[in-house]
C-alpha atoms as a PDB file:
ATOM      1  CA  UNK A   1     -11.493 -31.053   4.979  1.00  0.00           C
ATOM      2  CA  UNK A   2     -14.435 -30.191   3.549  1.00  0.00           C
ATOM      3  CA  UNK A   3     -15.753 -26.871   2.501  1.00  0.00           C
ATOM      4  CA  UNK A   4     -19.328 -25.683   0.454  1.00  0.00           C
ATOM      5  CA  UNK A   5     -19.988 -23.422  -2.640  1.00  0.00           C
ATOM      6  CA  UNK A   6     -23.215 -22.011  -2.711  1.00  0.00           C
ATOM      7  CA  UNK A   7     -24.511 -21.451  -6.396  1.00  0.00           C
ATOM      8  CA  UNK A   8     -27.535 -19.412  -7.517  1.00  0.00           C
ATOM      9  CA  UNK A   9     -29.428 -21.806  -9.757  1.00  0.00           C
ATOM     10  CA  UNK A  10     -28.997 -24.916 -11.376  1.00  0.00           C
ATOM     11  CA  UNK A  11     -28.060 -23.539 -15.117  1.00  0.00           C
ATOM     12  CA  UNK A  12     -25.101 -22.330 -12.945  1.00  0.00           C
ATOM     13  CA  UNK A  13     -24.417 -25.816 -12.010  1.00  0.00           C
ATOM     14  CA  UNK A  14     -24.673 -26.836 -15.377  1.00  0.00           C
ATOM     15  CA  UNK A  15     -22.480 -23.899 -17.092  1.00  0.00           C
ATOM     16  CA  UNK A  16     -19.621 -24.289 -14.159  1.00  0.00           C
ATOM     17  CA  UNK A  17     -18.885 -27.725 -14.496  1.00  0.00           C
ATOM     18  CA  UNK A  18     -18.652 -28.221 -17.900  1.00  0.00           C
ATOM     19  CA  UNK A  19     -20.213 -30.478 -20.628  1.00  0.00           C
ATOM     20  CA  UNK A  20     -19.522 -34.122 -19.380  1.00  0.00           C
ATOM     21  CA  UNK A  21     -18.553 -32.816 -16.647  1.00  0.00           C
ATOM     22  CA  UNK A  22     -15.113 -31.782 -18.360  1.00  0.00           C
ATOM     23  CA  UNK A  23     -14.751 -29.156 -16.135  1.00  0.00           C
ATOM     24  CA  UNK A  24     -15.176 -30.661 -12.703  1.00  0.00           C
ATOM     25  CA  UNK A  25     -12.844 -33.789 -14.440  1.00  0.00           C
ATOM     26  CA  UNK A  26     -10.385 -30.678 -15.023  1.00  0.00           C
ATOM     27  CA  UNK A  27     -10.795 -29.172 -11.632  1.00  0.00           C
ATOM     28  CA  UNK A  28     -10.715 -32.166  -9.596  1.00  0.00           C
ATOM     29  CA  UNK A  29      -7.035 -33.659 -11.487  1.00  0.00           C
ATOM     30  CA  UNK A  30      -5.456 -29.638 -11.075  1.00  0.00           C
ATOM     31  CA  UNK A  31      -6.398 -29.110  -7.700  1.00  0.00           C
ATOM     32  CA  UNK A  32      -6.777 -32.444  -6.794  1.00  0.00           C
ATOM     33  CA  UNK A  33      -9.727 -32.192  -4.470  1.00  0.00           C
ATOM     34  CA  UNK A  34     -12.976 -34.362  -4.882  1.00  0.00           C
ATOM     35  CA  UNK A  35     -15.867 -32.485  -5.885  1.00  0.00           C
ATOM     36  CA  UNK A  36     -19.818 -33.054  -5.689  1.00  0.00           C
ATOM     37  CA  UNK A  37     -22.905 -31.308  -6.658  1.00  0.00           C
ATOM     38  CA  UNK A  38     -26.037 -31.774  -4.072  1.00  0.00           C
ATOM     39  CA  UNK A  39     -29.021 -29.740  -5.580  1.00  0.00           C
ATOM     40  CA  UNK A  40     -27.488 -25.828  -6.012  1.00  0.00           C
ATOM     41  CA  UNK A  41     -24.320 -26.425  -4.064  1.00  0.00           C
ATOM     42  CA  UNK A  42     -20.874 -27.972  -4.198  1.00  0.00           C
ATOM     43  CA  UNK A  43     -19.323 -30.073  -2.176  1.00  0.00           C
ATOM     44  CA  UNK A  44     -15.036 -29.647  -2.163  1.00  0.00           C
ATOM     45  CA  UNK A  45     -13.498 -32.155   0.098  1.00  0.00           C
ATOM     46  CA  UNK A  46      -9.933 -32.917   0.203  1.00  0.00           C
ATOM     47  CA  UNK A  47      -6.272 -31.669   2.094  1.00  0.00           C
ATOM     48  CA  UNK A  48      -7.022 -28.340   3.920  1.00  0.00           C
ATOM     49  CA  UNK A  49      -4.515 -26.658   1.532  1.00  0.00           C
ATOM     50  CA  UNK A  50      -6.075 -28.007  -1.097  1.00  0.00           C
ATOM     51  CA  UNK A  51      -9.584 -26.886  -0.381  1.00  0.00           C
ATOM     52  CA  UNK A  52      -8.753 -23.747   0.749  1.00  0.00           C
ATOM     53  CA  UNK A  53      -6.938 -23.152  -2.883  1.00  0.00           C
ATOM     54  CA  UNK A  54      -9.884 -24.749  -4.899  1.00  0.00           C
ATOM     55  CA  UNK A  55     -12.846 -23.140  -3.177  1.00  0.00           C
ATOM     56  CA  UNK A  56     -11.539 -19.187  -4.708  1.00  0.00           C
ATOM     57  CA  UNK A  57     -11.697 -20.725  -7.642  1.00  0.00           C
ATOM     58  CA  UNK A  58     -14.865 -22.088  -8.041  1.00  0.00           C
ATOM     59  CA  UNK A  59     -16.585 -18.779  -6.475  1.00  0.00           C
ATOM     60  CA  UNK A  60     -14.272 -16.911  -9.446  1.00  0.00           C
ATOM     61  CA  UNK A  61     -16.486 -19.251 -11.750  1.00  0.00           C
ATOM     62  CA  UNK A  62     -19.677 -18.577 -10.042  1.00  0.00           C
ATOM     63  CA  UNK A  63     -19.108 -14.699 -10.381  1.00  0.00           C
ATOM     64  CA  UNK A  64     -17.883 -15.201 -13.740  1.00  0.00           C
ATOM     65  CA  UNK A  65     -20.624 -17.107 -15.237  1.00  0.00           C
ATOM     66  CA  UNK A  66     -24.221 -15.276 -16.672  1.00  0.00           C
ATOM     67  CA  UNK A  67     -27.096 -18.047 -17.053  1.00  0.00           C
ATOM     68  CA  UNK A  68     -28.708 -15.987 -19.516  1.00  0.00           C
ATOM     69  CA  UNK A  69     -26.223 -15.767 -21.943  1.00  0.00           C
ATOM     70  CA  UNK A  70     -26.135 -19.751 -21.859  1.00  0.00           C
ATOM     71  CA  UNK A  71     -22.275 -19.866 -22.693  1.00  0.00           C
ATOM     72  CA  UNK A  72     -19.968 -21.957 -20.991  1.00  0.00           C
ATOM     73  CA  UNK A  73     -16.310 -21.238 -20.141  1.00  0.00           C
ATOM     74  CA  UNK A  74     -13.646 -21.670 -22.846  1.00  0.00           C
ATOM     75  CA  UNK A  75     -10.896 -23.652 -21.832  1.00  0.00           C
ATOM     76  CA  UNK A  76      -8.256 -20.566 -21.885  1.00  0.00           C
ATOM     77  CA  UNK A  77     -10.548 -19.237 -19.645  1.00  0.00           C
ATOM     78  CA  UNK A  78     -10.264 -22.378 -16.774  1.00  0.00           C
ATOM     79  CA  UNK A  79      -6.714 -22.474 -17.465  1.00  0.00           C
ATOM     80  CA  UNK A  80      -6.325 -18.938 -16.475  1.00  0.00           C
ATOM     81  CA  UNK A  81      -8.523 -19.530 -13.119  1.00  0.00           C
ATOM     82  CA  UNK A  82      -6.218 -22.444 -12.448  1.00  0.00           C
ATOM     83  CA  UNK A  83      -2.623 -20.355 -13.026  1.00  0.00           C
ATOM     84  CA  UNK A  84      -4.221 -17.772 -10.648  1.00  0.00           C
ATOM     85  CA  UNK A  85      -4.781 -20.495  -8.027  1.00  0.00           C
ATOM     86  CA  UNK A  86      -1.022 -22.089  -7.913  1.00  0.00           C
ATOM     87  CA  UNK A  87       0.698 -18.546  -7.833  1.00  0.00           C
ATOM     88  CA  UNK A  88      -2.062 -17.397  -5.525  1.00  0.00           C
ATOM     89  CA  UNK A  89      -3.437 -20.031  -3.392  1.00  0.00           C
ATOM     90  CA  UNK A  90      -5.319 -17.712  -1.042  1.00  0.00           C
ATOM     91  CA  UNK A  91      -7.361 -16.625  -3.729  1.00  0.00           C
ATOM     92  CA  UNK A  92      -7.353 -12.652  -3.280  1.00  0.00           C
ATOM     93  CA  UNK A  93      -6.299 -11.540  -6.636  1.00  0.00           C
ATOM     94  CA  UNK A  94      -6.706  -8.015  -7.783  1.00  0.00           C
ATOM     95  CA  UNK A  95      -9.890  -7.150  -9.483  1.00  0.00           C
ATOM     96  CA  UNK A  96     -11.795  -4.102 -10.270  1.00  0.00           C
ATOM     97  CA  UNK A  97     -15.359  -3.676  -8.436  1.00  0.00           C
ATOM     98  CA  UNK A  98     -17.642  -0.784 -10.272  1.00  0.00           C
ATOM     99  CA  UNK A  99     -20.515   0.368  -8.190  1.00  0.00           C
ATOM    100  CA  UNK A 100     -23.710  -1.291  -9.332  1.00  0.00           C
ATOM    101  CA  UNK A 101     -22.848  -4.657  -9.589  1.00  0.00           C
ATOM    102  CA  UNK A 102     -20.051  -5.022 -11.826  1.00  0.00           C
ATOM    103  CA  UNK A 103     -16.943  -7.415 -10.977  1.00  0.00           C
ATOM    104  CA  UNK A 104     -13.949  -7.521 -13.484  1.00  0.00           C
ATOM    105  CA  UNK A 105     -11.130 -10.271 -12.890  1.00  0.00           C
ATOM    106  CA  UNK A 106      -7.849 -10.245 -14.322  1.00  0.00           C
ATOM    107  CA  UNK A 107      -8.067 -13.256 -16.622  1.00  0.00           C
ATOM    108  CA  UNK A 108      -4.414 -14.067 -16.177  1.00  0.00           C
ATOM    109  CA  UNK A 109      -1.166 -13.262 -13.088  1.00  0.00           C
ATOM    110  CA  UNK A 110       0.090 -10.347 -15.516  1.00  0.00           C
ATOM    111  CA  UNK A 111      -3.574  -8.621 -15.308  1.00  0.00           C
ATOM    112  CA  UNK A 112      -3.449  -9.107 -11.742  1.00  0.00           C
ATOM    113  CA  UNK A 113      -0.465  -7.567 -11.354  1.00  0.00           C
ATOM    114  CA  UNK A 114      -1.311  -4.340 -13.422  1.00  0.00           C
ATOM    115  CA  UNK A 115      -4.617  -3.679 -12.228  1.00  0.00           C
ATOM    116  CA  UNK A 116      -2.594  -3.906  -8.490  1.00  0.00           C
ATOM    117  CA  UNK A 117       0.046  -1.522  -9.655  1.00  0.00           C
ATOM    118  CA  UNK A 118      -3.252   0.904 -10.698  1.00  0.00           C
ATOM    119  CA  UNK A 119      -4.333   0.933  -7.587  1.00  0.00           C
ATOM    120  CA  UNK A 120      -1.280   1.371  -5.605  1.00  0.00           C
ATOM    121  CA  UNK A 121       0.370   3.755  -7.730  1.00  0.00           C
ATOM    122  CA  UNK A 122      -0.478   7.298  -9.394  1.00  0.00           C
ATOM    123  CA  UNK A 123       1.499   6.493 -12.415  1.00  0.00           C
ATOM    124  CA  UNK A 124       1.385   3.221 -14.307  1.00  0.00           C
ATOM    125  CA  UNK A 125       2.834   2.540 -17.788  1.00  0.00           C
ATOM    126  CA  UNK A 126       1.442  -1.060 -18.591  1.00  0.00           C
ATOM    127  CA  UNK A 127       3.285  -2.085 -21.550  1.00  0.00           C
ATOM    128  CA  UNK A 128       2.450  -5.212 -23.680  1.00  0.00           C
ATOM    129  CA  UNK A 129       0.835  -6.790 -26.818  1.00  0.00           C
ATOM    130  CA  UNK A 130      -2.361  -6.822 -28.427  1.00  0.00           C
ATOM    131  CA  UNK A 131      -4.979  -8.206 -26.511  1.00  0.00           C
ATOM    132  CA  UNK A 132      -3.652  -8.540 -23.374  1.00  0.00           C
ATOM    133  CA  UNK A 133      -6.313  -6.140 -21.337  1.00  0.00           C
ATOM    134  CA  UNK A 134      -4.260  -2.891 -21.736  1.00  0.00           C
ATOM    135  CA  UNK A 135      -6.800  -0.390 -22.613  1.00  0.00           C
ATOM    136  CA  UNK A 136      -9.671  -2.132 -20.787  1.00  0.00           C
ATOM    137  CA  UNK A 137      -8.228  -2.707 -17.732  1.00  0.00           C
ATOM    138  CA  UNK A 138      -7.503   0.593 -17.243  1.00  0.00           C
ATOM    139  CA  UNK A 139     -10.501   2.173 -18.532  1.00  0.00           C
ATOM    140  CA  UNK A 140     -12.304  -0.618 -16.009  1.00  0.00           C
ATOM    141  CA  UNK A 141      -9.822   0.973 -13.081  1.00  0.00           C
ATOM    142  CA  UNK A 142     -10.890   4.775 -14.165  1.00  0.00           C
ATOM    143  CA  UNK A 143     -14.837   4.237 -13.665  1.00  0.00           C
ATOM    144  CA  UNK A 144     -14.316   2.341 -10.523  1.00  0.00           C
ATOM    145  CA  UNK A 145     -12.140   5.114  -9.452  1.00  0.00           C
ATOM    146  CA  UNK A 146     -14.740   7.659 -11.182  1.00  0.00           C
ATOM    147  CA  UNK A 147     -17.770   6.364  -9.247  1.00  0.00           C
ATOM    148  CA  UNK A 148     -16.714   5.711  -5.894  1.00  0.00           C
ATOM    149  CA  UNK A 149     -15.524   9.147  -5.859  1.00  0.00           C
ATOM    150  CA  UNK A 150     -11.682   9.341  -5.627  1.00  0.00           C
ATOM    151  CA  UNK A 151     -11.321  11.313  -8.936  1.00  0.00           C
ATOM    152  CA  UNK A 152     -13.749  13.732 -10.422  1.00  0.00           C
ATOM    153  CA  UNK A 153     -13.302  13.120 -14.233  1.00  0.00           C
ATOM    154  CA  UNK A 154     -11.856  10.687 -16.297  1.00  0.00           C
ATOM    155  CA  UNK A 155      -9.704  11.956 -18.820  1.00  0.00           C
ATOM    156  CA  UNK A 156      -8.802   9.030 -22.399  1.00  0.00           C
ATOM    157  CA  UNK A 157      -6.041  10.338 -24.927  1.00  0.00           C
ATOM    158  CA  UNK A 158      -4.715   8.956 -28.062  1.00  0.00           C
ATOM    159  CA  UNK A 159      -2.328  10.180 -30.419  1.00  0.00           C
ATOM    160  CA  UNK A 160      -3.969  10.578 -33.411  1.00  0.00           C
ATOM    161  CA  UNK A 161      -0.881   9.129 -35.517  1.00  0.00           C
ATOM    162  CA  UNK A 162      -1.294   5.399 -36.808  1.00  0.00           C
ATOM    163  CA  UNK A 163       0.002   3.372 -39.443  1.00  0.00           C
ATOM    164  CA  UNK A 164       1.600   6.559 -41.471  1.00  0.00           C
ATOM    165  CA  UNK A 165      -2.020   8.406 -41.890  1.00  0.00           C
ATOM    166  CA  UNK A 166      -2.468  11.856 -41.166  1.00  0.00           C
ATOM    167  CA  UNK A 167      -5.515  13.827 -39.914  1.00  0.00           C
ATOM    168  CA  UNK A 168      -5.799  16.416 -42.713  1.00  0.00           C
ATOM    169  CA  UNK A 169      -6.127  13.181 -45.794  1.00  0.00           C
ATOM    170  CA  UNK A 170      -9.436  12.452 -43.596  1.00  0.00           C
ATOM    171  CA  UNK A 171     -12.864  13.266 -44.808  1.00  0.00           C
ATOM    172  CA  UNK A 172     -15.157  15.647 -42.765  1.00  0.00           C
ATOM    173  CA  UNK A 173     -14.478  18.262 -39.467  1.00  0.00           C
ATOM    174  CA  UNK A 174     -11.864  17.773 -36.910  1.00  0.00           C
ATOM    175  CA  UNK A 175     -14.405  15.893 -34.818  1.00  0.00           C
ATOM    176  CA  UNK A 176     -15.185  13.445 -37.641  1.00  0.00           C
ATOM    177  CA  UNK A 177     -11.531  13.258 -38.609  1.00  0.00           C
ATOM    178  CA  UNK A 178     -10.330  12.320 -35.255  1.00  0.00           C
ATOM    179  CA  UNK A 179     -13.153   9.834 -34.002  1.00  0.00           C
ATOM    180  CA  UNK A 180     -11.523   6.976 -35.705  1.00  0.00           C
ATOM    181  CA  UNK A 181      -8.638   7.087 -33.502  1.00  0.00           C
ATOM    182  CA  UNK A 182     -10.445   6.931 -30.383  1.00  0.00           C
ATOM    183  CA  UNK A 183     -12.993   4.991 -31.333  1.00  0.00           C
ATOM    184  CA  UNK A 184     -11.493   1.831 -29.340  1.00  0.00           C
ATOM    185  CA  UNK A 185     -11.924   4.421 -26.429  1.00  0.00           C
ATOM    186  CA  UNK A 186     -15.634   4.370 -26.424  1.00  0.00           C
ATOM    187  CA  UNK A 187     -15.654   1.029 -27.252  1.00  0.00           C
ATOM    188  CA  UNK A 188     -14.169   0.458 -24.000  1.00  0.00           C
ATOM    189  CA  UNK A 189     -16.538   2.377 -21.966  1.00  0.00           C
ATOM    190  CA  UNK A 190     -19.110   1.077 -23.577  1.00  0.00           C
ATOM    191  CA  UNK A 191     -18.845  -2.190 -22.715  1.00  0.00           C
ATOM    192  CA  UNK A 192     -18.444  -1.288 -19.024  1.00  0.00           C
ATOM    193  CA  UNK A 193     -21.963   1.811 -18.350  1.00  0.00           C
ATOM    194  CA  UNK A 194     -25.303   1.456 -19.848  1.00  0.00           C
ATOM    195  CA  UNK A 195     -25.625   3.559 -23.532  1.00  0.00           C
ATOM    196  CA  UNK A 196     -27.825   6.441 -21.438  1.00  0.00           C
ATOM    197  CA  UNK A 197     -25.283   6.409 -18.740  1.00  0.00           C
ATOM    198  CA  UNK A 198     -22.059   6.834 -20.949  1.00  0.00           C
ATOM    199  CA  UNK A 199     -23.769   9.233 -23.020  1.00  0.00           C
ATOM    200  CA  UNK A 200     -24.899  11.374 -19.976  1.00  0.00           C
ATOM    201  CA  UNK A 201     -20.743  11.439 -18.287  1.00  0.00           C
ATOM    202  CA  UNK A 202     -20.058  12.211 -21.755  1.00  0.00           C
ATOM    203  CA  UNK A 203     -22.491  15.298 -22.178  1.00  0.00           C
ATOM    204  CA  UNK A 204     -21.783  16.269 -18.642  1.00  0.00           C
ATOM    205  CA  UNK A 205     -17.778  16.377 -19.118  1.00  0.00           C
ATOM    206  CA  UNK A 206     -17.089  13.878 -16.326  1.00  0.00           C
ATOM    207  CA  UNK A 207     -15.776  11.720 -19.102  1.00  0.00           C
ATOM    208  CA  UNK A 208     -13.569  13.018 -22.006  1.00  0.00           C
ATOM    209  CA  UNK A 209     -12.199  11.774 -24.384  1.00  0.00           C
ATOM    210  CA  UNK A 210      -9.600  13.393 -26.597  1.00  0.00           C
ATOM    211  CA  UNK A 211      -6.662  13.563 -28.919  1.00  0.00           C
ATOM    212  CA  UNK A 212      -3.452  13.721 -27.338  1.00  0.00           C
ATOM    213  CA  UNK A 213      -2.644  17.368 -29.329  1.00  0.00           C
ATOM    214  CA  UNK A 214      -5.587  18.704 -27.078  1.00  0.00           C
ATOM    215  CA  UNK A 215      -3.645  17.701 -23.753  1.00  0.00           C
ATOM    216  CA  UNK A 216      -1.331  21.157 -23.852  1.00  0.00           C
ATOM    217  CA  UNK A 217      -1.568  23.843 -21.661  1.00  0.00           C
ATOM    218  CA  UNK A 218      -4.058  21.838 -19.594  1.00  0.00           C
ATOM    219  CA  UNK A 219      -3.992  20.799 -15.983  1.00  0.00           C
ATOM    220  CA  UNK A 220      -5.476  18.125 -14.279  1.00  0.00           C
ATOM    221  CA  UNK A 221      -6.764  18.242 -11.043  1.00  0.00           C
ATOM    222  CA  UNK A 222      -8.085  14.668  -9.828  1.00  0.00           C
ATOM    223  CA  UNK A 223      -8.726  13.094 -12.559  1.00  0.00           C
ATOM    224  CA  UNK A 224      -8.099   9.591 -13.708  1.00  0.00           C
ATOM    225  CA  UNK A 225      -6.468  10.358 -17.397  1.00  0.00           C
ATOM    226  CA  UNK A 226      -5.398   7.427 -19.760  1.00  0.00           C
ATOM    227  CA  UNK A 227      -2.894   7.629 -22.243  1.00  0.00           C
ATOM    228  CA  UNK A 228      -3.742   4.703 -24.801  1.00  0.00           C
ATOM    229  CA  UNK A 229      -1.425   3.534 -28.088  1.00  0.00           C
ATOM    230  CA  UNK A 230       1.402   5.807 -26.434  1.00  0.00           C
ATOM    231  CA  UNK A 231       4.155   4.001 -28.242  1.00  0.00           C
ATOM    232  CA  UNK A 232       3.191   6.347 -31.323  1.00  0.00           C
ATOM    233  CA  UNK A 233       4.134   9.489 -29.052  1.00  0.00           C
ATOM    234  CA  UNK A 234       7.158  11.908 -29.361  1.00  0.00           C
ATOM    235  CA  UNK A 235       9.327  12.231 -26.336  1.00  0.00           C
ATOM    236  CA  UNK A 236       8.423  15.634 -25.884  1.00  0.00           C
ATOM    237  CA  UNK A 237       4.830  14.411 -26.602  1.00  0.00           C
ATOM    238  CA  UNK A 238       4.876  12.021 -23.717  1.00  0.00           C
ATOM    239  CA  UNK A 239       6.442  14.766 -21.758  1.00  0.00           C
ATOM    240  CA  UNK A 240       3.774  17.403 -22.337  1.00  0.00           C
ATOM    241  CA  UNK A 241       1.283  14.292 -20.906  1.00  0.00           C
ATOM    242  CA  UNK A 242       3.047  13.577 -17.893  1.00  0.00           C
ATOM    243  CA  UNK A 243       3.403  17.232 -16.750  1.00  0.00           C
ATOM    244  CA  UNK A 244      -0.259  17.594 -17.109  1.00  0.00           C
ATOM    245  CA  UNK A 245      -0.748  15.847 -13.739  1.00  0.00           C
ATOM    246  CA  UNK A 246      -2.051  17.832 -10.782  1.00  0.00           C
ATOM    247  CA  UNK A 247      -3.240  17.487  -7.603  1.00  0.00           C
ATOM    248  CA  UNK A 248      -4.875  14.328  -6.551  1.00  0.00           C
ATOM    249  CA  UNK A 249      -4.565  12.828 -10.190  1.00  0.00           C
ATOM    250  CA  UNK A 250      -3.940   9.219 -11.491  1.00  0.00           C
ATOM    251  CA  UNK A 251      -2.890   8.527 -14.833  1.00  0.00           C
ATOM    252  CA  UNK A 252      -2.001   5.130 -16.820  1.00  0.00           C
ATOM    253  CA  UNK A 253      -0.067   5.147 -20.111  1.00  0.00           C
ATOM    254  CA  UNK A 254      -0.105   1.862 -22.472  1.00  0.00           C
ATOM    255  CA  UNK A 255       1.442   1.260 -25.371  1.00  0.00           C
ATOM    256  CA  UNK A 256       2.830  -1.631 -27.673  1.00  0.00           C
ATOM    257  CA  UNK A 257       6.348  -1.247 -28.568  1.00  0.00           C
ATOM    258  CA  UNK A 258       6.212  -3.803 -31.073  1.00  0.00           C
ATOM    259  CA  UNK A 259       3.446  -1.974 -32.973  1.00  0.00           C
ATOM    260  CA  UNK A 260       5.331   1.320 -33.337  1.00  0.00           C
ATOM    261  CA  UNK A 261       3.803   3.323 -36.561  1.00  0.00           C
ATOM    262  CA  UNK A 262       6.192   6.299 -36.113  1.00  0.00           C
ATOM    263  CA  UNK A 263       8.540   6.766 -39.491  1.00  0.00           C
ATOM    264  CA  UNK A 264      11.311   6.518 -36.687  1.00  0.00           C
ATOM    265  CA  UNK A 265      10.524   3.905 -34.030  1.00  0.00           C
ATOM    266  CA  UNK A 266      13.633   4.485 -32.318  1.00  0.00           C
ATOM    267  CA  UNK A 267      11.965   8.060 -31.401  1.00  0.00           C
ATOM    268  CA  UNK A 268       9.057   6.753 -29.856  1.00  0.00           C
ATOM    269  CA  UNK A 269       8.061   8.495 -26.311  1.00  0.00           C
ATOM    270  CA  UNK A 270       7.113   5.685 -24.742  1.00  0.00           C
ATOM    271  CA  UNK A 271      10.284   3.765 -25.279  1.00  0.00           C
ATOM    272  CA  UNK A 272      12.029   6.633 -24.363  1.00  0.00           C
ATOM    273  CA  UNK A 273      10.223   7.297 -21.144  1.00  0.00           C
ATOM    274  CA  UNK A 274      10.815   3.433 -19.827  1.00  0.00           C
ATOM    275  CA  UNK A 275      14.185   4.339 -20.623  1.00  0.00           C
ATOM    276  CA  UNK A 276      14.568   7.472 -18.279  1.00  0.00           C
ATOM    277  CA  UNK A 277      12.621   7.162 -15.761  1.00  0.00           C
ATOM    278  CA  UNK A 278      13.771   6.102 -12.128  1.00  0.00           C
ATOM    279  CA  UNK A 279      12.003   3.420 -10.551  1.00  0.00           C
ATOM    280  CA  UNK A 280      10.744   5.856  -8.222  1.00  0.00           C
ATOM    281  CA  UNK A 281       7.758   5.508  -5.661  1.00  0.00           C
ATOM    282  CA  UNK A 282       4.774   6.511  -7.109  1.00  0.00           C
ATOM    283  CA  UNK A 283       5.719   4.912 -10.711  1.00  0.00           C
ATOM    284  CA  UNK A 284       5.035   1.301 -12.137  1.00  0.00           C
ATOM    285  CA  UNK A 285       6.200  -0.119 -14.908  1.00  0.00           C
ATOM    286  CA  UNK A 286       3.941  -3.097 -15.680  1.00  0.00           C
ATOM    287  CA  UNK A 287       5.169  -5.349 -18.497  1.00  0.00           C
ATOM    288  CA  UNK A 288       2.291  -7.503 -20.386  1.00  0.00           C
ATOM    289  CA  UNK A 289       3.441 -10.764 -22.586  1.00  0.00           C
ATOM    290  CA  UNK A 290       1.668 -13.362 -24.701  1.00  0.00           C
ATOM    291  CA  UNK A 291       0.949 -15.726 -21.679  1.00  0.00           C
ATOM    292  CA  UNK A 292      -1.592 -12.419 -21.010  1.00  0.00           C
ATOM    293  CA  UNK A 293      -3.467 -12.466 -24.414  1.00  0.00           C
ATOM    294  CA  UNK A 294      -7.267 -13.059 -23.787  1.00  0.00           C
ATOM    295  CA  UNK A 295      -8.607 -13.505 -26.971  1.00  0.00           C
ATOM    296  CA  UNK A 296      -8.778 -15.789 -29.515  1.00  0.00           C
ATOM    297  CA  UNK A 297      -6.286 -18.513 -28.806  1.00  0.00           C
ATOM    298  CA  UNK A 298      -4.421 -17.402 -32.392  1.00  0.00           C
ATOM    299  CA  UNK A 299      -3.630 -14.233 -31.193  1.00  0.00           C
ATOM    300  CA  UNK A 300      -1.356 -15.450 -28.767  1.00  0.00           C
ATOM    301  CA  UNK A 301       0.506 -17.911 -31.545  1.00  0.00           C
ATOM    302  CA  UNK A 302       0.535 -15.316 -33.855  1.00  0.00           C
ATOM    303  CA  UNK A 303       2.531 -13.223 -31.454  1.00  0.00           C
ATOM    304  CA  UNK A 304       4.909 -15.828 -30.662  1.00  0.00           C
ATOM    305  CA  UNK A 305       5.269 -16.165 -34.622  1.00  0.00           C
ATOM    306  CA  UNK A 306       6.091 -12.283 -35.272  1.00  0.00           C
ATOM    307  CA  UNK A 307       8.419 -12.303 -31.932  1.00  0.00           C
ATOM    308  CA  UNK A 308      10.510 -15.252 -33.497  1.00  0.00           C
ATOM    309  CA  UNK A 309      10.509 -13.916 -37.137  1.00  0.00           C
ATOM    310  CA  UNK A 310      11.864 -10.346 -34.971  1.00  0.00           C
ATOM    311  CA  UNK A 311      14.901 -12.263 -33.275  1.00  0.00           C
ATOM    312  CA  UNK A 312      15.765 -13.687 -36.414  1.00  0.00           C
ATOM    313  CA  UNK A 313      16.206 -10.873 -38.263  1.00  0.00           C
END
């Protein structure tokens, strides 16, 4: 069989298959299929099933790659692309599509599986370490959601309780005393909207983003709301957050429960939450590992080092 992937220019070409061709070498001994580059498109021949597995991949590569940046993939990167092939040889995995051009993949089959619980369900605890795409997968889901007009606002939350600090020992006015906390929040979004256009949702009140104390009393009436670092919640903190849902509302809670800077991590909410809540419809519990980690390669040993030092003791 034989099947074609257009590309858009040549420094695509060059990018996608690698220097020395070390990608294509990779590609072609994974998937074993024979591939060929004639001008600005490829050339996959090889067993139907074959073909038909390796060709999603390669267009994943395409749409990955940005010619002006000049950088090349990294080789967690291809071996991500590759893992997504063998447990989904069709090639559909989730992703999130924002309205003006940008296309974010899950980089591994745990991402894929959370940002498909986000959009099938109104109420997703993703649950994981560092790094694995917790916070930015679900900020990704809430402007895609935001702009193609299923919720009005977009609602982020953090507790503003880390590593035994307290508000009050914080220089300047509430508003300069919690920033700090949710600065990874805007961090987020901003890698996602243009400066003007963050700063405009942000002025306008389609986006918010608060401390978790300024939740009460509130009620949320479609509107995508994120509950981020939720392992350092009280039970009747997470409570008061999951009774704040209206009408027409989504929300997605992620935490760490290995990172847990409570004084009593036995009391944390969200531990307590996975604990009594039924598997009913409308609720996903999404569970994140180390094989999801997407940064530097260390972070994911460095895990694996603090979960064996953890069993030991």
């Amino acid at each position: 069989m034989r099947a074609f992937v257009d590309l858009p220019d040549q420094e695509t070409a060059r990018i996608l298959l690698g220097p020395n061709d070390a990608h294509r070498k990779e590609l072609r001994e994974r998937l074993q299929v024979r591939i060929a580059l004639r001008g600005e498109r490829l050339i996959v021949e090889g067993e139907p099933g074959r073909v038909q597995a390796a060709v999603p991949v390669l267009e994943r590569m395409v749409q990955a790659i940005d010619p002006a940046d000049g950088k090349g993939f990294q080789a967690e990167e291809l071996q991500w692309l590759l893992a997504s092939a063998g447990e989904n040889p069709e090639g559909r995995p989730g992703c999130v599509m924002i309205p003006g051009g940008t296309r974010i993949e899950p980089k591994s089959p745990g991402q894929r599986a959370y940002v498909e619980a986000i959009h099938t369900s109104d109420l997703v605890f993703g649950i994981g370490p560092a790094s694995t795409g917790k916070t930015y997968l679900a900020v990704a889901c809430a402007i895609e959601a935001l702009k193609l007009g299923r919720v009005r606002r977009l609602v982020l939350a953090r507790p503003a309780v880390e590593a035994g600090e307290r508000l009050g020992f914080l220089p300047g006015d509430m508003q300069e005393k919690v920033n700090p906390y949710l600065r990874p929040l805007y961090d987020a979004l901003g890698d996602m909207l243009p400066r003007a256009e963050m700063a405009q949702y942000l002025r306008n009140g389609l986006v918010e983003v608060v401390p978790l104390a300024f939740m009460r009393g509130r009620t949320l009436d479609r509107v995508f709301v994120i509950l981020d670092e939720a392992q350092n919640t009280s039970p009747g903190q997470m409570k008061m957050f999951l009774t704040r849902l209206g009408p027409r509302s989504q929300a997605v809670v992620t935490g760490d429960i290995t990172q847990i800077d409570l004084e009593d991590p036995a009391a944390s909410g969200l531990i307590h939450a996975h604990a009594i809540l039924p598997p009913i419809h409308g609720v996903a519990f999404v569970h994140l590992t180390r094989d999801d980690v997407v940064r530097h390669r260390l972070v994911r040993d460095i895990i694996q080092a603090y979960e064996k030092d953890q069993q030991r003791e």
